[in-house]
Structure formats: structure tokens, C-alpha cells
C-alpha atoms as a PDB file:
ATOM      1  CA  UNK A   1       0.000   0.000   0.000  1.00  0.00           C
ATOM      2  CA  UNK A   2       1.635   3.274  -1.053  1.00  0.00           C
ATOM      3  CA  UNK A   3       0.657   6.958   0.785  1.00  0.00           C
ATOM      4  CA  UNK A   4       1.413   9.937  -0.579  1.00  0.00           C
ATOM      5  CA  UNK A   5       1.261  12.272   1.792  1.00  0.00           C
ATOM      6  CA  UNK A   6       1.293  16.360   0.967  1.00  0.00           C
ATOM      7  CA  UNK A   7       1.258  19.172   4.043  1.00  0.00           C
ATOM      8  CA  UNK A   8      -2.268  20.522   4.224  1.00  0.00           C
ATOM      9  CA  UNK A   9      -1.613  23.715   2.816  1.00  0.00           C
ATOM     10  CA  UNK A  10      -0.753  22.678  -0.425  1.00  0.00           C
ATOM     11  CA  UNK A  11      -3.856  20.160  -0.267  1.00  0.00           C
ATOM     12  CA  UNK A  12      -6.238  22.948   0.783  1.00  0.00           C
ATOM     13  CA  UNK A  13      -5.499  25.469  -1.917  1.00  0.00           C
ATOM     14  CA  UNK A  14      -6.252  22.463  -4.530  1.00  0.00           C
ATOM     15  CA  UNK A  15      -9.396  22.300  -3.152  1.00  0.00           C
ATOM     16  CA  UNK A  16      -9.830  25.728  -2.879  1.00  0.00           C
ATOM     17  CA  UNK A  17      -9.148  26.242  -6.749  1.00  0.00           C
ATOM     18  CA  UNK A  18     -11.504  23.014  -8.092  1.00  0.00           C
ATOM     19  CA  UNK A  19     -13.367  21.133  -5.127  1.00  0.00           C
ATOM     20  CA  UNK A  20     -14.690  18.393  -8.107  1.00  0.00           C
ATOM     21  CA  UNK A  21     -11.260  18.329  -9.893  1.00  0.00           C
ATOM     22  CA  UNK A  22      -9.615  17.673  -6.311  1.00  0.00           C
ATOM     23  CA  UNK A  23     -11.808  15.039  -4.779  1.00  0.00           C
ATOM     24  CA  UNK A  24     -11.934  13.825  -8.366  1.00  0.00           C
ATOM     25  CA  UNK A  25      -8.004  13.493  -8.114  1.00  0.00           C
ATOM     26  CA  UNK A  26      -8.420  12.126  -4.623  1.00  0.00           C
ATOM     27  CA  UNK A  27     -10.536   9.369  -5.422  1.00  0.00           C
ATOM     28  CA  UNK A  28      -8.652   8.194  -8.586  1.00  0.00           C
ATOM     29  CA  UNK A  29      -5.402   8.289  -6.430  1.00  0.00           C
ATOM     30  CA  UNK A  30      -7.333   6.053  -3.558  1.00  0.00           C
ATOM     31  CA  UNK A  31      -8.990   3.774  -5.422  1.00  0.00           C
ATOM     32  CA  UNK A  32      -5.753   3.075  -7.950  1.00  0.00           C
ATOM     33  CA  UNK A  33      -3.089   2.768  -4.493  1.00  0.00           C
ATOM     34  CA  UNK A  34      -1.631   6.280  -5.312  1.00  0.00           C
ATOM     35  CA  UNK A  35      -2.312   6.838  -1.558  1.00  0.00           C
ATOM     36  CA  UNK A  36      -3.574   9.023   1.114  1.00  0.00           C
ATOM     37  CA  UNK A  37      -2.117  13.341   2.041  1.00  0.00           C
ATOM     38  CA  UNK A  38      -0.468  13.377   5.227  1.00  0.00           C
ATOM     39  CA  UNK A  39      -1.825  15.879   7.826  1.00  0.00           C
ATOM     40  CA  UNK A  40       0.516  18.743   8.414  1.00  0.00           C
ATOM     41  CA  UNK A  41       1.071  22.403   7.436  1.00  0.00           C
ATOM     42  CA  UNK A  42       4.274  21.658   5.180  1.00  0.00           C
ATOM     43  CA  UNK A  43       3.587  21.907   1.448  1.00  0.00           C
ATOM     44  CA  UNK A  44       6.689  19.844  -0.035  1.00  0.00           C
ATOM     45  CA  UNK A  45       5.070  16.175  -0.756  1.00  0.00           C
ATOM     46  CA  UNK A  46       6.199  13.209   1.913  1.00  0.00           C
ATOM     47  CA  UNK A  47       6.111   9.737  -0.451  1.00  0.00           C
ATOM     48  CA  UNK A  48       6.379   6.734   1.936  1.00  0.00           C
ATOM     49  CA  UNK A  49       5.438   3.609   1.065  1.00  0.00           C
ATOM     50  CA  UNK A  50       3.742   1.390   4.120  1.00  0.00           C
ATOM     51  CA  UNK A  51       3.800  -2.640   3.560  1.00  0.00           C
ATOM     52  CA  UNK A  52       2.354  -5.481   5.682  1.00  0.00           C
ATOM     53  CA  UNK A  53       1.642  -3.648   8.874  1.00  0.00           C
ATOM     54  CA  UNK A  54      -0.006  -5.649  11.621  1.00  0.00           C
ATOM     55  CA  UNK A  55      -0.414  -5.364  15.074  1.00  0.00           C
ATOM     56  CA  UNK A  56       0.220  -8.968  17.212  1.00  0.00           C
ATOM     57  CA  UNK A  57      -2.797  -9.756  18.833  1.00  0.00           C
ATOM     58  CA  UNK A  58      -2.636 -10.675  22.511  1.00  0.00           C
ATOM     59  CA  UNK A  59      -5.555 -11.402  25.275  1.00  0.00           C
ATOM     60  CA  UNK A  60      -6.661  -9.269  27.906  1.00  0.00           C
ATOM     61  CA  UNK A  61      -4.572  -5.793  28.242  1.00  0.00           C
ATOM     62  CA  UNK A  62      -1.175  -7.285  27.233  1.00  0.00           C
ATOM     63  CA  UNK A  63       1.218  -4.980  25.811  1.00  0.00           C
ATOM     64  CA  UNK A  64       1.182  -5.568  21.866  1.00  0.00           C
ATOM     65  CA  UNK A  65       3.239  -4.755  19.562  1.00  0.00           C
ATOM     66  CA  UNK A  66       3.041  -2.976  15.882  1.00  0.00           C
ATOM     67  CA  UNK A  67       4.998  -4.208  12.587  1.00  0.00           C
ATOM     68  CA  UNK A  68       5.057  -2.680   9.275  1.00  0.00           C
ATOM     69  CA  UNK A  69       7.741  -1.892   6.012  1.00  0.00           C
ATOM     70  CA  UNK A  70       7.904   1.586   5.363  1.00  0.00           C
ATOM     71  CA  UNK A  71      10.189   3.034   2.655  1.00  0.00           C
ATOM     72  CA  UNK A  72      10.972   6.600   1.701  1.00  0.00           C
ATOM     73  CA  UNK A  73      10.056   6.812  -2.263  1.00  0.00           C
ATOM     74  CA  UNK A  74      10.876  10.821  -2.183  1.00  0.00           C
ATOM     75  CA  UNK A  75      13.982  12.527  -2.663  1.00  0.00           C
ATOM     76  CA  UNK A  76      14.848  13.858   0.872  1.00  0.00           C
ATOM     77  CA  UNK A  77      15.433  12.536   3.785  1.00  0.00           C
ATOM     78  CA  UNK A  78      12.748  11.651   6.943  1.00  0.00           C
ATOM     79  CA  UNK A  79      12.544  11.614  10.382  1.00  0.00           C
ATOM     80  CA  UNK A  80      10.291   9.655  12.011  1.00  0.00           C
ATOM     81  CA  UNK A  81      10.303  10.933  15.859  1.00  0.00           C
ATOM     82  CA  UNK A  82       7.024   8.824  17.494  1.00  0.00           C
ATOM     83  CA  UNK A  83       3.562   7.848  16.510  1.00  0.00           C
ATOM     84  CA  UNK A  84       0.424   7.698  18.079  1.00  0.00           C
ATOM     85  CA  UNK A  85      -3.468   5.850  17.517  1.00  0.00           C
ATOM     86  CA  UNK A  86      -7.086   6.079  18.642  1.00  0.00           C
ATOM     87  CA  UNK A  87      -7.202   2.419  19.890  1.00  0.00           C
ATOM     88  CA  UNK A  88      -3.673   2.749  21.990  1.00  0.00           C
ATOM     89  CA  UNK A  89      -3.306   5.069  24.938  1.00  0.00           C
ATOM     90  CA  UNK A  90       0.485   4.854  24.716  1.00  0.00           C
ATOM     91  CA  UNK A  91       2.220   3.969  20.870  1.00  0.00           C
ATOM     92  CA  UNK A  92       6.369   4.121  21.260  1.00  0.00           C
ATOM     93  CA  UNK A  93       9.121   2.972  19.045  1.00  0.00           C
ATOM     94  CA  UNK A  94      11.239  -0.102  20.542  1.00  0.00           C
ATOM     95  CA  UNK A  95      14.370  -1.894  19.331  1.00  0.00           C
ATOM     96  CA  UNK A  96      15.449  -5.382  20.542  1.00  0.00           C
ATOM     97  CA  UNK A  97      18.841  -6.148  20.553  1.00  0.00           C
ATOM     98  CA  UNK A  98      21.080  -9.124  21.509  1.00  0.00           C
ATOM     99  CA  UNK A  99      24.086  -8.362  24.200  1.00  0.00           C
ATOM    100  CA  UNK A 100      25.784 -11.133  25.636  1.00  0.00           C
ATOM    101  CA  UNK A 101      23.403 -13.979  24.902  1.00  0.00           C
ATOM    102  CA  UNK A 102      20.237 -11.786  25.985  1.00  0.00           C
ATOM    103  CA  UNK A 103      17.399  -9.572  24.450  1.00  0.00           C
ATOM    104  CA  UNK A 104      16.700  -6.278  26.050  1.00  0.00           C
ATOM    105  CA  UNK A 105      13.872  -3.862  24.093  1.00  0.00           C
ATOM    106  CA  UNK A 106      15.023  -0.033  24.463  1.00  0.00           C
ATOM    107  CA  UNK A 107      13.032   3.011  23.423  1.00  0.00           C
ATOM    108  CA  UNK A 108      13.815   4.670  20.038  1.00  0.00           C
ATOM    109  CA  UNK A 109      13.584   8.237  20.021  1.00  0.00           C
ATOM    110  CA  UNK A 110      13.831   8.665  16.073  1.00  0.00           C
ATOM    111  CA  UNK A 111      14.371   6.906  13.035  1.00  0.00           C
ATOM    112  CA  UNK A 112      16.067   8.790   9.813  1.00  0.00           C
ATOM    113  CA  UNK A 113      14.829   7.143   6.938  1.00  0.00           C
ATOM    114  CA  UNK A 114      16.952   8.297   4.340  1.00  0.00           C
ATOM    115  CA  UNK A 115      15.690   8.768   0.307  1.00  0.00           C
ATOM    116  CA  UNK A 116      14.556   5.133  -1.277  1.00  0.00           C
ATOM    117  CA  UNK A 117      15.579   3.427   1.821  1.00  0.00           C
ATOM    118  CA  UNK A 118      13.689   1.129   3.660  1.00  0.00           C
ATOM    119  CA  UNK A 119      12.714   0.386   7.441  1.00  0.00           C
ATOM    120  CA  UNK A 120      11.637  -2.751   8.900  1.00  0.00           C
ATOM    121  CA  UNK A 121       9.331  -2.619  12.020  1.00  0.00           C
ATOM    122  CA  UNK A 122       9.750  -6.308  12.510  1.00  0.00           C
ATOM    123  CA  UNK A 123       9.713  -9.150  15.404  1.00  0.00           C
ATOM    124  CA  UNK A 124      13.419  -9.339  16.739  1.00  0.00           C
ATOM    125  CA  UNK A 125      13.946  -5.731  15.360  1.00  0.00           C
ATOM    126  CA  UNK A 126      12.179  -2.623  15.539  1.00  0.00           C
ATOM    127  CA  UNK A 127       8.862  -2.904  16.665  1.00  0.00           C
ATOM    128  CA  UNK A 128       6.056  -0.370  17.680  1.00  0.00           C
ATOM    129  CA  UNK A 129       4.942  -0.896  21.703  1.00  0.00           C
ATOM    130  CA  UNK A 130       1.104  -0.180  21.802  1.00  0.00           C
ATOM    131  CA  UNK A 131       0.265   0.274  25.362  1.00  0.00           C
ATOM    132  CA  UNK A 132      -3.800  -0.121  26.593  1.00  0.00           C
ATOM    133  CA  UNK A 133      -5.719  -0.511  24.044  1.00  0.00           C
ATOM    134  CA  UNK A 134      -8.614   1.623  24.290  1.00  0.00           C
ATOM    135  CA  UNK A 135     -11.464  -0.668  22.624  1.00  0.00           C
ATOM    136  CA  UNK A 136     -11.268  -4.335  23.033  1.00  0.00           C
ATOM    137  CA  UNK A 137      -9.071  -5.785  19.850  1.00  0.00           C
ATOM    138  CA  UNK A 138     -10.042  -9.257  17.822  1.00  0.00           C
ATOM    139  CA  UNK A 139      -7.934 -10.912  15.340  1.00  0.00           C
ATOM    140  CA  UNK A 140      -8.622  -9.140  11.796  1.00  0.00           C
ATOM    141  CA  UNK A 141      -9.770  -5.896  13.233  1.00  0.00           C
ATOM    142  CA  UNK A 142      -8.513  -2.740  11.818  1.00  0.00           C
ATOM    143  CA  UNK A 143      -6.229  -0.093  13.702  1.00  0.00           C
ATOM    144  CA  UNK A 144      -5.104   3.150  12.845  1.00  0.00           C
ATOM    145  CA  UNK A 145      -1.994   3.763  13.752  1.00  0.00           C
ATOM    146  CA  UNK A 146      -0.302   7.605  12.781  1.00  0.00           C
ATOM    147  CA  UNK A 147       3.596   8.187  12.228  1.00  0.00           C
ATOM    148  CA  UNK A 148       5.084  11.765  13.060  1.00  0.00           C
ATOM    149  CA  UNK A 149       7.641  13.090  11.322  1.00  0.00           C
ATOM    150  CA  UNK A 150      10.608  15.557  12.165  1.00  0.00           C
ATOM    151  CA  UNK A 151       8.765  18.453   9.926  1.00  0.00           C
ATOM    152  CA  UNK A 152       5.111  18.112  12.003  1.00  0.00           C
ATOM    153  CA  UNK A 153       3.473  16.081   8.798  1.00  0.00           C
ATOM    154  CA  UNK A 154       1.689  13.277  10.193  1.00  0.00           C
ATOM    155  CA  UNK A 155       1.091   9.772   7.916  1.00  0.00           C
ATOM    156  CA  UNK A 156      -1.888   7.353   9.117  1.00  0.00           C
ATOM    157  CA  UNK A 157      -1.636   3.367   8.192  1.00  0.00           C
ATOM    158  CA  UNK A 158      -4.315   1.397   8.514  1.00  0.00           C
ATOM    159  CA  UNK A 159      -2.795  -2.364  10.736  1.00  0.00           C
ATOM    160  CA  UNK A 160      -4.955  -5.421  10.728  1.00  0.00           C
ATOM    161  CA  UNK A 161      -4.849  -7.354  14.172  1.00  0.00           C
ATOM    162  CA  UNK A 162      -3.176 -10.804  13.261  1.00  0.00           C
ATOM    163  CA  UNK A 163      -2.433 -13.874  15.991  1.00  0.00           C
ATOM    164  CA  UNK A 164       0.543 -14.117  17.444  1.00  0.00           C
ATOM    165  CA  UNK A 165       2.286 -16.353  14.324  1.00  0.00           C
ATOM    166  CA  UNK A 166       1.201 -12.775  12.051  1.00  0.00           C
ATOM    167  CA  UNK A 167      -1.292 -15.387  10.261  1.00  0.00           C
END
């Protein structure tokens, strides 16, 4: 699944000019994959490219955790400092990593991800920590989880709650 995502400046003043030409061009871009504009107030156009996210289901009010491939199609370089959703009270960025024989998680502060590179959110890895879910999750729901960048633009991705196996 590819999102474009443009600042909301830029977005408003199309609609401004030609509401049916815009939500014409919106529509064609949505229902071909071109994607979905970023929230923001920046103007330049933010082109990353979401695959496979899922969220690992786990009973009662377990901590779960988020996966997804995202890849910068722009030019320019990201940031991606946090993220956030409606059906988590707390969303952070985690990496696992192997010392000595052992796995210890650690908060991520930021990820750069730099032009046509790609980031793995993946079990072992980097991994999103959703804390408290705020609605009561089944395997194949839908989440929305929304990354933040460095330049305020925001990008939502839809996750579908899988089992623990991802199946």
C-alpha cells in the first residue's frame, strides 16, 4: 500500500481552486493505491510507502506490539520521531537487541529514513509498543496507527490485528 502524503496547505489550496477536480483526483489516487495526504502544514510532498503492517494480537490488556515496512520513495530525507493511535493510549518505538546472549527492548527516540531506503518494524527488530488498548481488539480488526515526522506532517496506516504467528 503506497501513501502519498502532501502538508495541508498545499492540499487545501487544490481544493480551494476546483473542489470536483480535487476530490476527483483524490478518489482516482485512492482507489488506484496512489495513496492518502499526510496531515501537516508543510507543502513539499512526503512519499512513503507502508507494507504489511499488523499489530500482534494478545488477550486481555497485554502490551502488543506494531509491525510494518515503510520506505521513503521521495527525494529527501525523513525523520520519524514517534507515533500515536485512537485504539492505543500509549504507541512508542522499541528496538530489541542481543548483548551477551540476551534480548533487552530499548526506546527509540527517532528513526532517519533516508531517500529510497527502507525500514523494517519487525519481530526481533524494531517494533512499535502499543500500550492499553482503548477498545477491546479481535484478530482481523482494523487499527489506525499515525507516524510523526521531524517536519510536524503526520502519515496514518491502517494495521490489521493478526495472531501471534502474524497469520
Amino acid at each position: 500500500m503506497r501513501f502519498e502524503a502532501m502538508g495541508g496547505a498545499g492540499y487545501g489550496r487544490l481544493l480551494g481552486r476546483a473542489p470536483s477536480l480535487a476530490l476527483l483526483l483524490a478518489l482516482i489516487s485512492t482507489v488506484c493505491g496512489g495513496g492518502l495526504p499526510a496531515r501537516g502544514a508543510d507543502t513539499a510532498a512526503l512519499v512513503v510507502e507502508a507494507a504489511d503492517a499488523w499489530v500482534r494480537w494478545l488477550p486481555a490488556d497485554l502490551p502488543a506490539a506494531g509491525y510494518v515496512t515503510l520506505t521513503n520513495k521521495g527525494p529527501t530525507t525523513l525523520e520519524l520521531v514517534g507515533a500515536s493511535s485512537p485504539d492505543f493510549a500509549e504507541v512508542s518505538m522499541h528496538q530489541t537487541l542481543e548483548s551477551h546472549g540476551m534480548s533487552e527492548m530499548r526506546p527509540v527516540a527517532s528513526l532517519v529514513l533516508k531517500p529510497q531506503a527502507t525500514v523494517r518494524f519487525a519481530e526481533g527488530g524494531y517494533h512499535l509498543m502499543l500500550m492499553h488498548a482503548t477498545r477491546q481488539l479481535h484478530q482481523h480488526d482494523r487499527v489506525e496507527i499515525v507516524f510523526r515526522f521531524s517536519d510536524g506532517r503526520t502519515m496514518p496506516v491502517p494495521f490489521e490485528v493478526r495472531s501471534g504467528s502474524g497469520g
